[in-house]
C-alpha atoms as a PDB file:
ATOM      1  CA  UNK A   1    -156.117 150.775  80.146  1.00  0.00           C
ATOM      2  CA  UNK A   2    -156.183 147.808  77.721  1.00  0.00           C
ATOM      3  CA  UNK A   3    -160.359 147.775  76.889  1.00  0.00           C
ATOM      4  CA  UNK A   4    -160.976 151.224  76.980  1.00  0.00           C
ATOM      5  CA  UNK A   5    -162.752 152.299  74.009  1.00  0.00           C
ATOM      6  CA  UNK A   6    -164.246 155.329  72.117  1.00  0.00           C
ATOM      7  CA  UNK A   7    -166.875 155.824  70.029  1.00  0.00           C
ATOM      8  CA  UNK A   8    -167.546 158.447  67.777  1.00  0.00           C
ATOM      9  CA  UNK A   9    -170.842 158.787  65.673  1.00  0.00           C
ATOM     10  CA  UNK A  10    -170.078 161.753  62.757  1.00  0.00           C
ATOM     11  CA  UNK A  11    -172.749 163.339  60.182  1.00  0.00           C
ATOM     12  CA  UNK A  12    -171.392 162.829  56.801  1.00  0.00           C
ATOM     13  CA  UNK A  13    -174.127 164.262  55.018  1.00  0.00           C
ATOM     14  CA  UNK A  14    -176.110 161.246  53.414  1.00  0.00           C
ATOM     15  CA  UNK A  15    -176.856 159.661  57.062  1.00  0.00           C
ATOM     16  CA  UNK A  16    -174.278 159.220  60.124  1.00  0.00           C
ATOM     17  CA  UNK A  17    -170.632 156.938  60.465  1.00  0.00           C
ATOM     18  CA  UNK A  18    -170.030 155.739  63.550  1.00  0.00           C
ATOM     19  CA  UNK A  19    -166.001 155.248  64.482  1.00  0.00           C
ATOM     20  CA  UNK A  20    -164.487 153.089  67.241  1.00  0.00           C
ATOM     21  CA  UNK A  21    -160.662 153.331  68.683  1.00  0.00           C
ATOM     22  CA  UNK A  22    -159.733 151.138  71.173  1.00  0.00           C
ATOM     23  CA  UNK A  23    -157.000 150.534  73.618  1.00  0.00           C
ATOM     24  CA  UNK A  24    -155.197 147.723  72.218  1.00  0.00           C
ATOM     25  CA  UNK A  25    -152.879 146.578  74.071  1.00  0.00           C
ATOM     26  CA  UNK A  26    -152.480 146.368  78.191  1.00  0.00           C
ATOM     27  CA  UNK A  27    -150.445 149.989  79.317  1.00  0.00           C
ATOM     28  CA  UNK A  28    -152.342 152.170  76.530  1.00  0.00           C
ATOM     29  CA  UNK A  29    -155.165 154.200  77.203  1.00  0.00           C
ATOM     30  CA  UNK A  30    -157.743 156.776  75.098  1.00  0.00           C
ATOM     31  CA  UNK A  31    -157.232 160.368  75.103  1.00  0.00           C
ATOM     32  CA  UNK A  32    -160.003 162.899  73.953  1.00  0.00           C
ATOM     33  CA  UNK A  33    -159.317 166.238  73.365  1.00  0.00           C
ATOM     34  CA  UNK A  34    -161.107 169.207  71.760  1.00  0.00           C
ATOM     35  CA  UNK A  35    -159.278 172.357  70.204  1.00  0.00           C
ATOM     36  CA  UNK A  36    -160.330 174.716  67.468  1.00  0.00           C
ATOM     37  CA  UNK A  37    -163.145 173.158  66.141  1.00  0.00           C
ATOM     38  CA  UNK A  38    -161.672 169.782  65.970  1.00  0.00           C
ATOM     39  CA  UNK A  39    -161.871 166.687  68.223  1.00  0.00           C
ATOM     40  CA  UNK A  40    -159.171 164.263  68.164  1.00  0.00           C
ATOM     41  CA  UNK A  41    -159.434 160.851  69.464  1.00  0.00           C
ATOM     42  CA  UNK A  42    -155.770 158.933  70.943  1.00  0.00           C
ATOM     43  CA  UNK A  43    -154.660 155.755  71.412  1.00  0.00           C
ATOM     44  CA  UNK A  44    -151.757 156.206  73.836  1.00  0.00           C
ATOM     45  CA  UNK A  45    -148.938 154.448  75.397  1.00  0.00           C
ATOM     46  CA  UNK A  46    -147.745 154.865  79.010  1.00  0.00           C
ATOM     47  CA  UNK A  47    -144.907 156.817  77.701  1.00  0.00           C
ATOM     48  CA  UNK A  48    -147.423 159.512  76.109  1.00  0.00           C
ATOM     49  CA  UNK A  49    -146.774 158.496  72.303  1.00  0.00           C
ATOM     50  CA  UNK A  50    -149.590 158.546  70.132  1.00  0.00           C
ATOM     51  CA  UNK A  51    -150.254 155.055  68.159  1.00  0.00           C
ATOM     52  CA  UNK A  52    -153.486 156.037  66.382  1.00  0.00           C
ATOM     53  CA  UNK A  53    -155.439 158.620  66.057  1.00  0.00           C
ATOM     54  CA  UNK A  54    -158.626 159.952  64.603  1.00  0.00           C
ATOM     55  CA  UNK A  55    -159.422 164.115  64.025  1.00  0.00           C
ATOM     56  CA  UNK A  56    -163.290 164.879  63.078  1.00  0.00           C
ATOM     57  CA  UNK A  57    -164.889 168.499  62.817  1.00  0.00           C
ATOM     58  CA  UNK A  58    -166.221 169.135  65.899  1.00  0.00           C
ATOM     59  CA  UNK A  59    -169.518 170.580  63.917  1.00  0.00           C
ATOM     60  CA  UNK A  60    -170.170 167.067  62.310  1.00  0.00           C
ATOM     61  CA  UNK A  61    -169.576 165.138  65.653  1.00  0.00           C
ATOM     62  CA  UNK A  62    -172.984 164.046  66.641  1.00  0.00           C
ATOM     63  CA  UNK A  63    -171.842 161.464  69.677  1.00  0.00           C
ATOM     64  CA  UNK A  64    -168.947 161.072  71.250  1.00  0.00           C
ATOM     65  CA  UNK A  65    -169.302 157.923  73.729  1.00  0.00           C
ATOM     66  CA  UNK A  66    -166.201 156.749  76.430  1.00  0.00           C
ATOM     67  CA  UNK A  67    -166.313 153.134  77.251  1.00  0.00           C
ATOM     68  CA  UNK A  68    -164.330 152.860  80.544  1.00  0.00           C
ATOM     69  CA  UNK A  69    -162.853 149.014  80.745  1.00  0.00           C
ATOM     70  CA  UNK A  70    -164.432 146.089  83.080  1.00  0.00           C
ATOM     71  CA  UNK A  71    -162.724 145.249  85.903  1.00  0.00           C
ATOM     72  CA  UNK A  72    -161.726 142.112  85.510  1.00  0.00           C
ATOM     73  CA  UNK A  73    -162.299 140.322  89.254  1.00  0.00           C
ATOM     74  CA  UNK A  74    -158.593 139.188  90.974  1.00  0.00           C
ATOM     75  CA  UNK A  75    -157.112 141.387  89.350  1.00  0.00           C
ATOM     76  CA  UNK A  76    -155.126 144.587  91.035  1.00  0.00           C
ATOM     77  CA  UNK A  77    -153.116 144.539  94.279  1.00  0.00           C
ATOM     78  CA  UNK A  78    -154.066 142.471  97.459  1.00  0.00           C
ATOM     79  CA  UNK A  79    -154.201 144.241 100.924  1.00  0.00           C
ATOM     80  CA  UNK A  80    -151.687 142.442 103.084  1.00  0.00           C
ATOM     81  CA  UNK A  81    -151.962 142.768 106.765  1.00  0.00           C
ATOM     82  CA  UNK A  82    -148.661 144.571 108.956  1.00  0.00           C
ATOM     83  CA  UNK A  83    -146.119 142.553 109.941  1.00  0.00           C
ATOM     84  CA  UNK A  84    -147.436 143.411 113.852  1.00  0.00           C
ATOM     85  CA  UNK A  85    -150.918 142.282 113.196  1.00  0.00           C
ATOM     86  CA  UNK A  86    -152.059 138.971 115.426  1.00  0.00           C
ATOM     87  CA  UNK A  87    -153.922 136.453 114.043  1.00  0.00           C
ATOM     88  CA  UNK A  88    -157.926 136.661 114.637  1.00  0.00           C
ATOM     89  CA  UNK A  89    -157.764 132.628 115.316  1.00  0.00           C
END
């Protein structure tokens, strides 16, 4: 979801960097997945195509912190009554 973002704080040695990838633009979302010592950080569309992506050693990963978007209020789908439903008034 457009918003979400990731950070990622790595040891380099000589102090810590700290990494951000975001989800850009509305349909793409953050993926985070760890394999063989490595953690790799997506941007991704709806269709499942990567756009960016970041790989760090998992051993020099210090943080790894998810931002989930804000809801933005009014946003979404609107319950509508059934067509059977009376009015209150």
């Amino acid at each position: 979801m457009r918003g979400d973002r990731v950070e990622i704080v790595v040891d380099t040695g000589s102090g810590v960097r700290t990494y951000e990838i975001d989800a850009t633009k509305a349909g793409r979302r953050v993926e985070v997945s760890t394999a063989r010592g490595v953690v790799e950080v997506s941007e991704v569309t709806r269709t499942g195509q990567p756009v960016r992506t970041g790989r760090f050693m998992a051993a020099r990963v210090v943080a790894l912190v998810e931002h989930p978007a804000e809801p933005t209020p009014g946003r979404g789908r609107r319950k509508r009554g059934s067509k059977d439903q009376t009015a209150l008034l």
